[in-house]
C-alpha atoms as a PDB file:
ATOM      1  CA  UNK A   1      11.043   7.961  -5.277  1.00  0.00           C
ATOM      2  CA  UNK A   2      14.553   9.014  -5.805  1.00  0.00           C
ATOM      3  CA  UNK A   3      15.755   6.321  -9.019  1.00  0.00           C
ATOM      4  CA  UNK A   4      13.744   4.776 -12.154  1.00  0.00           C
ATOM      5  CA  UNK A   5      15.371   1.834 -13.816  1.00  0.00           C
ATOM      6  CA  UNK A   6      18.934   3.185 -12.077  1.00  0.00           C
ATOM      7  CA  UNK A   7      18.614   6.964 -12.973  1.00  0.00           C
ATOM      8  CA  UNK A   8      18.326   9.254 -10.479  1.00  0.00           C
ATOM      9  CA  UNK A   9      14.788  11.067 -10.948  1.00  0.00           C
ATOM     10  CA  UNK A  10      15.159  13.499  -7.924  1.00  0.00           C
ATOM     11  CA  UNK A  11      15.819  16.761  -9.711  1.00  0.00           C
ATOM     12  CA  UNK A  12      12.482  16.074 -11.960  1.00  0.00           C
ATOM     13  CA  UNK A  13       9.978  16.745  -9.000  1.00  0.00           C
ATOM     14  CA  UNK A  14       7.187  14.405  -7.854  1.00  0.00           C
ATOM     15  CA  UNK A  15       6.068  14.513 -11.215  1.00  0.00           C
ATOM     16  CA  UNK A  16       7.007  13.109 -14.172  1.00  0.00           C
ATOM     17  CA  UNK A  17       5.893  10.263 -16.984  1.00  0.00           C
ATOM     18  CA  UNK A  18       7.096   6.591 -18.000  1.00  0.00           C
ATOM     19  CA  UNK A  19       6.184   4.696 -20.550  1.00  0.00           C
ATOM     20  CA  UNK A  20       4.180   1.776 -19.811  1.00  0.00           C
ATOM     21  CA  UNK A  21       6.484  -1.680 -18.886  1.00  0.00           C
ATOM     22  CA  UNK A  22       7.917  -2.966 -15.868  1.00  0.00           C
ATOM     23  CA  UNK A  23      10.352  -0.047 -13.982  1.00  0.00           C
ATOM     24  CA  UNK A  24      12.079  -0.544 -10.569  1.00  0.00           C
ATOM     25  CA  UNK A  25      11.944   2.147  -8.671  1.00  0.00           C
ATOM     26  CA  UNK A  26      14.247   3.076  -5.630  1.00  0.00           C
ATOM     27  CA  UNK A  27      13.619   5.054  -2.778  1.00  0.00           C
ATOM     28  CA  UNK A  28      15.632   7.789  -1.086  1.00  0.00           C
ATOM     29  CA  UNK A  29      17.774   6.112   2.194  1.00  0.00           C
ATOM     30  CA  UNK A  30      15.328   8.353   4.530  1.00  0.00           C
ATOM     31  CA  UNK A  31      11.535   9.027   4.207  1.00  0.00           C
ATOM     32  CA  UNK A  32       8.977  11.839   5.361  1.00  0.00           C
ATOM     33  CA  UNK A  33       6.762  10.946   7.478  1.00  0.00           C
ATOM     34  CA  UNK A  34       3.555  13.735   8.426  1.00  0.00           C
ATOM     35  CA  UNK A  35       3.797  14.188  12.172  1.00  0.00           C
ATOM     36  CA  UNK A  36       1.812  16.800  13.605  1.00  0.00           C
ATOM     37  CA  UNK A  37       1.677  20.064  11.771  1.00  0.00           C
ATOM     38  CA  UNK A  38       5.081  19.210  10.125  1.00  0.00           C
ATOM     39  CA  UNK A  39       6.670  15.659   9.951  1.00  0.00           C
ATOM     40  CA  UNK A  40      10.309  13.553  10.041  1.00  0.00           C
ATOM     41  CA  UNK A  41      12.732  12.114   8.566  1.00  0.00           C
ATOM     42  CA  UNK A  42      12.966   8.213   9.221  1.00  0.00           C
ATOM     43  CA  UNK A  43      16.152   6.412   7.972  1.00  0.00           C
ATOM     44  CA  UNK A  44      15.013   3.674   5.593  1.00  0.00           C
ATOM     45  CA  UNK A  45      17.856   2.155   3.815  1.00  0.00           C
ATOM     46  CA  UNK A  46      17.055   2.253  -0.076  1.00  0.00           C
ATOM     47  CA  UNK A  47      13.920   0.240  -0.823  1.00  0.00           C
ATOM     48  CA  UNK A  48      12.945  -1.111  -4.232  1.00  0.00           C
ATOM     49  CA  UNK A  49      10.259  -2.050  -6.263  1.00  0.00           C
ATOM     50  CA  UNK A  50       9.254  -3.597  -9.293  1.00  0.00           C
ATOM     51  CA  UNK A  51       6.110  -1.660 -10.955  1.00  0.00           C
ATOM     52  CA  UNK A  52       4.372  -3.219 -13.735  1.00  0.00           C
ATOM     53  CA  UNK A  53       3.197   0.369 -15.226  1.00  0.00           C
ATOM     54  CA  UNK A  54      -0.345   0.630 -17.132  1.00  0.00           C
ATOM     55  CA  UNK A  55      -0.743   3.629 -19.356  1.00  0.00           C
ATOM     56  CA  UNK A  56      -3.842   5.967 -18.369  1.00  0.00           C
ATOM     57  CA  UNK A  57      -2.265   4.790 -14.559  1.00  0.00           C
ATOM     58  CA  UNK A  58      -0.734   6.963 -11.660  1.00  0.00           C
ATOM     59  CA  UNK A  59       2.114   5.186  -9.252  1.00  0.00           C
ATOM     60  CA  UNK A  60       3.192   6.179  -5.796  1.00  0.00           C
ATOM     61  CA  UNK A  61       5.718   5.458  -2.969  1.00  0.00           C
ATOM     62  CA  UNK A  62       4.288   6.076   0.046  1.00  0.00           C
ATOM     63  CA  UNK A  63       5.908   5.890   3.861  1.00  0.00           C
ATOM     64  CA  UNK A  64       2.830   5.679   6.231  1.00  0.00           C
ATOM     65  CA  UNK A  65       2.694   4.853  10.163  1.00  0.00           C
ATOM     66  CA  UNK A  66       0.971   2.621  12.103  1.00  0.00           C
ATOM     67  CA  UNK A  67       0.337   3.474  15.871  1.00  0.00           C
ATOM     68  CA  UNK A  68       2.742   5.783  18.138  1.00  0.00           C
ATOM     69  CA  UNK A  69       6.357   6.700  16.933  1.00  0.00           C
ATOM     70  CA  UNK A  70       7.662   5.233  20.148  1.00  0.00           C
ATOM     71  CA  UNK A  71       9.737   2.404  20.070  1.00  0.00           C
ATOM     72  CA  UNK A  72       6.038   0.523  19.479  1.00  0.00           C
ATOM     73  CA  UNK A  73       5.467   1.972  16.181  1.00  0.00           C
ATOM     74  CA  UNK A  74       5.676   0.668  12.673  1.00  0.00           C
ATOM     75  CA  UNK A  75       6.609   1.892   9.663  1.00  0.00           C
ATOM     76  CA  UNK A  76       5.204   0.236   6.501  1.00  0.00           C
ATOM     77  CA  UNK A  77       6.309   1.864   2.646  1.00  0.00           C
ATOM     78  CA  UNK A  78       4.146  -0.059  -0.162  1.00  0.00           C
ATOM     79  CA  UNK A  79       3.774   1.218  -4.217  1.00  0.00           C
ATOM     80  CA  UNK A  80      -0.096   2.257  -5.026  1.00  0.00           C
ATOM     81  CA  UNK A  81      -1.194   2.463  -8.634  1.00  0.00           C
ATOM     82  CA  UNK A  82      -4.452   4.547  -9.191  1.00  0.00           C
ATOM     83  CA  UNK A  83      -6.071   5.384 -11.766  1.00  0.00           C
ATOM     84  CA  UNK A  84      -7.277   8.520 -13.813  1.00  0.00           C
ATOM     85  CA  UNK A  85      -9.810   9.243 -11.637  1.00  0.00           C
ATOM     86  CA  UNK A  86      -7.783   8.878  -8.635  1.00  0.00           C
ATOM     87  CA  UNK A  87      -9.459   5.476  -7.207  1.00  0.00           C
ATOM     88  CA  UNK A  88      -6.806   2.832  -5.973  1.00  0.00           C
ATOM     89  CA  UNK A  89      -6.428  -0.055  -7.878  1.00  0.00           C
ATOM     90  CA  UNK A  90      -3.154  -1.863  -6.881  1.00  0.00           C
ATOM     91  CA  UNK A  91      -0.603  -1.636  -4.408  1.00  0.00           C
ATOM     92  CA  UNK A  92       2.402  -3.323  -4.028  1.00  0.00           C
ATOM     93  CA  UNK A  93       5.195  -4.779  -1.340  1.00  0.00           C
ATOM     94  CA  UNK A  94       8.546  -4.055  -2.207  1.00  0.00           C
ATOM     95  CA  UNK A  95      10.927  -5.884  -4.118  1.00  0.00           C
ATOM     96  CA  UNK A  96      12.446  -8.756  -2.040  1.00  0.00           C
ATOM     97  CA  UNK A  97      14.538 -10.771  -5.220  1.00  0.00           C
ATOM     98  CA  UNK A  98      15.315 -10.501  -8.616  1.00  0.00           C
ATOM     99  CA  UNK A  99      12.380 -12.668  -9.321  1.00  0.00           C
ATOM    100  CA  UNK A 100      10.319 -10.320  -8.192  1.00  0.00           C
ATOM    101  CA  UNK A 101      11.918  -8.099 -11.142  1.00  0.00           C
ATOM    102  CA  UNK A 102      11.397 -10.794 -13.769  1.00  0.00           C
ATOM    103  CA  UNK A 103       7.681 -11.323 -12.132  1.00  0.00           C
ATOM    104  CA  UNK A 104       7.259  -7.754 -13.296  1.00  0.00           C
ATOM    105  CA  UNK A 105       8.713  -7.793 -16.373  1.00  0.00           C
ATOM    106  CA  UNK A 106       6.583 -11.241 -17.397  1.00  0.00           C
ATOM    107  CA  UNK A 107       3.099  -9.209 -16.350  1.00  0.00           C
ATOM    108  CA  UNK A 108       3.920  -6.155 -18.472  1.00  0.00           C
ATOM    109  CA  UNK A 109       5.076  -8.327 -21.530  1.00  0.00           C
ATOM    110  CA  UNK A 110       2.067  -9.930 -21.264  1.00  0.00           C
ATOM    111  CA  UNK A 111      -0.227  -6.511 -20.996  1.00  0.00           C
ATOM    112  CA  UNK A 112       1.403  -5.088 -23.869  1.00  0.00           C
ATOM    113  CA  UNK A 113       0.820  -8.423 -26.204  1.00  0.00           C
ATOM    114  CA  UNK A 114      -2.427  -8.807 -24.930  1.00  0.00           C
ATOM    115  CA  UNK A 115      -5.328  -6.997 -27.377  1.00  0.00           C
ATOM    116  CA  UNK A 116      -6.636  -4.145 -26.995  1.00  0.00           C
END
């Protein structure tokens, strides 16, 4: 992921925290893909998407392949939450509208008024 709620995150690693609450995150205009015993860059366009955040939760952007490379192949990038003990729990498609934004932000206002 390259931007968090419009910043640029890029310099800050792989690695960082958010607060829990919805966050749109954007991805770099290429992604790495593993190929072989090194991998390549695939042009992308910047994709977005709208991650309603749980604390005690781990998020990801990941670029994966399906099939060859060759003009056959497909290239699918989806969010994954998981969480402390590293066991999937979510994933997500990206962000097609803004309502897919507000979707987001309804879910998380609703986790953090919801008891504890």
């Amino acid at each position: 992921m390259q931007f968090v709620d419009d910043k640029d995150v890029l310099s800050l690693g792989g690695y960082f925290e958010l607060l829990p609450g919805c966050h749109v995150i954007g991805t770099p205009s290429r992604g790495w893909l593993p190929w072989g015993k090194s991998g390549i860059v695939v042009p992308t366009g910047r994709l977005t998407f709208a991650l309603p955040m749980r604390a005690g939760h781990q998020y990801r952007i990941e670029f994966r392949t399906s099939g060859m490379m060759a003009p056959t192949g497909r290239i699918t990038v989806k969010g994954y939450e998981s969480d402390l003990r590293g066991n999937q729990t979510r994933e997500f498609e990206r962000a097609e509208s803004p309502k897919d934004i507000e979707a987001c932000k309804a879910e998380a206002a609703r986790a953090q008024s919801a008891p504890q």
